[in-house]
C-alpha atoms as a PDB file:
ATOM      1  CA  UNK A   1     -17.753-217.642  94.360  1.00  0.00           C
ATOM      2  CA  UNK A   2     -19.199-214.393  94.597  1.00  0.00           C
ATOM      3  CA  UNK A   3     -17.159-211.837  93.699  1.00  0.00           C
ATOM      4  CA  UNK A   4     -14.916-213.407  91.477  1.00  0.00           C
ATOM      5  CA  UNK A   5     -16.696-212.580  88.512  1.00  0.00           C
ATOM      6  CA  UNK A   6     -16.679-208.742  89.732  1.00  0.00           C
ATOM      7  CA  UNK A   7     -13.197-208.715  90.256  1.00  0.00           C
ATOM      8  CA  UNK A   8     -12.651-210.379  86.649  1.00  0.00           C
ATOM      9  CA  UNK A   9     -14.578-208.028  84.981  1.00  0.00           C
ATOM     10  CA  UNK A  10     -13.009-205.112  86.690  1.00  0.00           C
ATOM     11  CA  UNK A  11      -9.655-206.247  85.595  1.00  0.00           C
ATOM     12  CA  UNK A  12     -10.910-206.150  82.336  1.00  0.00           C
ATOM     13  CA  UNK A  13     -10.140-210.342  81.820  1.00  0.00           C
ATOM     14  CA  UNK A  14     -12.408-212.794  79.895  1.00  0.00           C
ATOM     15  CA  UNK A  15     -13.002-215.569  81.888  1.00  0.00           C
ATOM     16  CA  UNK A  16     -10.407-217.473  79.249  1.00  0.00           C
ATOM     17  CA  UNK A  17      -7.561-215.122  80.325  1.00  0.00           C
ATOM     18  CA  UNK A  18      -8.866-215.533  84.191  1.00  0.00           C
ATOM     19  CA  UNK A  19      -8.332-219.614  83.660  1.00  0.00           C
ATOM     20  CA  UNK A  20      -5.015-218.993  82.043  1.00  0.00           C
ATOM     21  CA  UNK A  21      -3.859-217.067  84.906  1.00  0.00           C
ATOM     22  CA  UNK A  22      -5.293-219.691  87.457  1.00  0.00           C
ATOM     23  CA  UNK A  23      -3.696-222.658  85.706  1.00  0.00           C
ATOM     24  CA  UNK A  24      -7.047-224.352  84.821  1.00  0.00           C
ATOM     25  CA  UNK A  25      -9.777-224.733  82.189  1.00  0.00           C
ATOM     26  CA  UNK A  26     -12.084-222.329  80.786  1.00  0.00           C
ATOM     27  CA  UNK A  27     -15.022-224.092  82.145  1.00  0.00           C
ATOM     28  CA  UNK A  28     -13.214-225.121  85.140  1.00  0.00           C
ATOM     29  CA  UNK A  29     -12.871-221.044  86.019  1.00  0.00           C
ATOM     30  CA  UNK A  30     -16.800-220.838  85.237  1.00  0.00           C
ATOM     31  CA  UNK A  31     -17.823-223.617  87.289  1.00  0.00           C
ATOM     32  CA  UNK A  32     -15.919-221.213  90.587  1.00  0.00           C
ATOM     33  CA  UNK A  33     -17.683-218.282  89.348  1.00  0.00           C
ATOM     34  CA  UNK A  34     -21.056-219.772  89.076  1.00  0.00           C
ATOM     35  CA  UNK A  35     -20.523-221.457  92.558  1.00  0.00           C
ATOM     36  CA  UNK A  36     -20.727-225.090  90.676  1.00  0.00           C
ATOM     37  CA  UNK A  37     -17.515-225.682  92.157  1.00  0.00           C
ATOM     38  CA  UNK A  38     -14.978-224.188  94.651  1.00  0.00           C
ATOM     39  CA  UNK A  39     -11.126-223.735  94.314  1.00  0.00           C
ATOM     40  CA  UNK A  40      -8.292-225.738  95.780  1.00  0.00           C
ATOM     41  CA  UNK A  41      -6.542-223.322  98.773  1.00  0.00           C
ATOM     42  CA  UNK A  42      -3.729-223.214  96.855  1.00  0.00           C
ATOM     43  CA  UNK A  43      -6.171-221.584  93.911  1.00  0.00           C
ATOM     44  CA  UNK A  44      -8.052-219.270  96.337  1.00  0.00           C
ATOM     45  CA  UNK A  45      -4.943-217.658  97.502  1.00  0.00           C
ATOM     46  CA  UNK A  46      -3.644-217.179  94.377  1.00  0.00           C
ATOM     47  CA  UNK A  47      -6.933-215.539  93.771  1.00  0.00           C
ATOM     48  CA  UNK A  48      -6.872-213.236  96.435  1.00  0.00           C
ATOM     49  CA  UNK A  49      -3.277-212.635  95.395  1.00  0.00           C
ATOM     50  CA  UNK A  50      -4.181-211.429  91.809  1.00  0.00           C
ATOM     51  CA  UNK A  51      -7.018-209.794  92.939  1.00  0.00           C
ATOM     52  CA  UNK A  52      -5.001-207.887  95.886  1.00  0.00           C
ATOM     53  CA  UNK A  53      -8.164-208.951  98.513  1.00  0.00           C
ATOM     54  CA  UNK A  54      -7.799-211.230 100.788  1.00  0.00           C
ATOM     55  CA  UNK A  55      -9.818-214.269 101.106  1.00  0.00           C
ATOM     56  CA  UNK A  56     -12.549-213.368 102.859  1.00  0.00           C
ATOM     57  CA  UNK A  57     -13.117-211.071 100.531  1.00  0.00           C
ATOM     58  CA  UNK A  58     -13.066-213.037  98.027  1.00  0.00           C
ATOM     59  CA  UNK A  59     -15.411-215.256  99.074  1.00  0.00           C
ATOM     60  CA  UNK A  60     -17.810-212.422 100.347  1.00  0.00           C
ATOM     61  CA  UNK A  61     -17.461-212.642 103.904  1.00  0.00           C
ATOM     62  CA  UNK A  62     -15.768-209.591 104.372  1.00  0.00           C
ATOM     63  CA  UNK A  63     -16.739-206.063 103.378  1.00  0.00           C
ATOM     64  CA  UNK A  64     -14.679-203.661 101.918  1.00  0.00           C
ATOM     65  CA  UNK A  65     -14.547-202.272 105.802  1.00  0.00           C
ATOM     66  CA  UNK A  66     -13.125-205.575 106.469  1.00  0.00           C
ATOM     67  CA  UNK A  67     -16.092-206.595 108.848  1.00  0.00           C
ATOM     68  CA  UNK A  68     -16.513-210.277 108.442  1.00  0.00           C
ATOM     69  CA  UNK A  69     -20.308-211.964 108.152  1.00  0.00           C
ATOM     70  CA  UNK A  70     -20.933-215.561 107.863  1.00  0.00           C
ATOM     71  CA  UNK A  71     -22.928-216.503 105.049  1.00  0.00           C
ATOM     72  CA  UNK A  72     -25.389-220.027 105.350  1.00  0.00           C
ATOM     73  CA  UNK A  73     -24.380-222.547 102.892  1.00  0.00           C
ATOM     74  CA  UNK A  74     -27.196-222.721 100.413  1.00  0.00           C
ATOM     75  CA  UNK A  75     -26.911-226.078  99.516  1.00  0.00           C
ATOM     76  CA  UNK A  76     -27.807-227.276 102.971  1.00  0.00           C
ATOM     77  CA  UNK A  77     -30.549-224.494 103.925  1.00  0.00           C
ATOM     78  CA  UNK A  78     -33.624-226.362 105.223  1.00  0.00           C
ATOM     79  CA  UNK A  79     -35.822-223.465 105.312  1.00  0.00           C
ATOM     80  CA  UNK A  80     -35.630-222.430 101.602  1.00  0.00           C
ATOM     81  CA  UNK A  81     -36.764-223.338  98.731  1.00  0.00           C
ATOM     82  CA  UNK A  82     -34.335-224.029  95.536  1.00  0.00           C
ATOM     83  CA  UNK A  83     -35.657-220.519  93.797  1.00  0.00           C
ATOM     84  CA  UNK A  84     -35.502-218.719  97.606  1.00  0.00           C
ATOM     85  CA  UNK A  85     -31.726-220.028  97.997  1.00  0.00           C
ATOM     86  CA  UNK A  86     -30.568-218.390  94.337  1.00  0.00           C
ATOM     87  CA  UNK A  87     -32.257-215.604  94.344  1.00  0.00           C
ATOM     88  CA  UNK A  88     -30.521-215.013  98.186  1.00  0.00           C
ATOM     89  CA  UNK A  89     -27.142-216.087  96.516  1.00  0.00           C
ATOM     90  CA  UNK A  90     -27.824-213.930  93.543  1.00  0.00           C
ATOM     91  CA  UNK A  91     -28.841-210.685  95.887  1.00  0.00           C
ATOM     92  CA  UNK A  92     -25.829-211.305  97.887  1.00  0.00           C
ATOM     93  CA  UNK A  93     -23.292-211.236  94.817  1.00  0.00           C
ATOM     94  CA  UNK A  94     -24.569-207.830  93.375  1.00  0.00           C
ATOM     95  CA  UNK A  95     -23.052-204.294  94.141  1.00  0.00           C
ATOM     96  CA  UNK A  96     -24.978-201.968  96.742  1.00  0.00           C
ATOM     97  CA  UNK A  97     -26.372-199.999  93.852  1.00  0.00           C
ATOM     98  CA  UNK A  98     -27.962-202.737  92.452  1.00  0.00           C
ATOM     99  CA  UNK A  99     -29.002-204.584  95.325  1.00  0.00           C
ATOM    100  CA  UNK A 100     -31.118-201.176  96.148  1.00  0.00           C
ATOM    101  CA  UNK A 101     -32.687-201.119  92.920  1.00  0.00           C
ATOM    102  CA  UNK A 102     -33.548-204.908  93.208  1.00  0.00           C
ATOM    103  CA  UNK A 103     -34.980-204.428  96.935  1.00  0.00           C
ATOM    104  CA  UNK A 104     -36.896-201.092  95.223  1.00  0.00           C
ATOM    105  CA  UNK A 105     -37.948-203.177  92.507  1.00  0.00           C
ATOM    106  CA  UNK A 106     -39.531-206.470  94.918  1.00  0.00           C
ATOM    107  CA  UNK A 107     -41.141-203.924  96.608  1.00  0.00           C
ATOM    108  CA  UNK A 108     -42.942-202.317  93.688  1.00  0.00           C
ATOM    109  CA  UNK A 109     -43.785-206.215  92.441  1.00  0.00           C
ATOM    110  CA  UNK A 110     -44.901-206.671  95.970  1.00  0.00           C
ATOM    111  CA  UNK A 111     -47.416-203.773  96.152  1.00  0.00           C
ATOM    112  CA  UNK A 112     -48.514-204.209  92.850  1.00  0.00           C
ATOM    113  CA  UNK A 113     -49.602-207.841  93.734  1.00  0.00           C
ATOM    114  CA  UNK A 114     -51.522-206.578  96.992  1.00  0.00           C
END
């Protein structure tokens, strides 16, 4: 999911503490940060609940502004390939400051290569 690691880490919880708290395993709580696999509703609201965000959120469809976006399932993109779709999912799960320096930095690769 892609903010739940951000959220965990702001709260200052190891991702041991984070599956105590959620009522599963360790690597259960890793698998939903690294997007392996995806809470039960149940777990997602009581998520959002810790995390005082709301789903949406939580999930990164909705900026802090509350604006909602849609984001394409990256298992099922067509017009990607595998490295394309996780470096997309990657970009889209880092803060504005670093998704800046990582758009600064592809550009700099980019001219370099030219």
């Amino acid at each position: 999911m892609i903010r739940l690691k951000s959220l965990r880490e702001d709260r200052g919880k190891t991702q041991t503490q984070a599956a105590e708290i959620f009522h599963v395993s360790r690597q259960v709580y890793a698998n939903y940060e690294n997007g392996i696999n995806e809470p039960s509703h149940q777990t997602l609201i009581a998520m959002a609940d810790y995390f005082q965000c709301s789903v949406d959120y939580l999930l990164g469809r909705e900026d802090e502004l509350g604006n909602v976006t849609i984001l394409p399932d990256y298992a099922q993109e067509k017009d990607f390939s595998a490295d394309e779709r996780n470096l997309l999912k990657n970009f889209r799960s880092l803060p504005t400051e670093h998704k800046k320096l990582l758009l600064e930095y592809s550009s700099f690769l980019k001219e370099r290569h030219t």
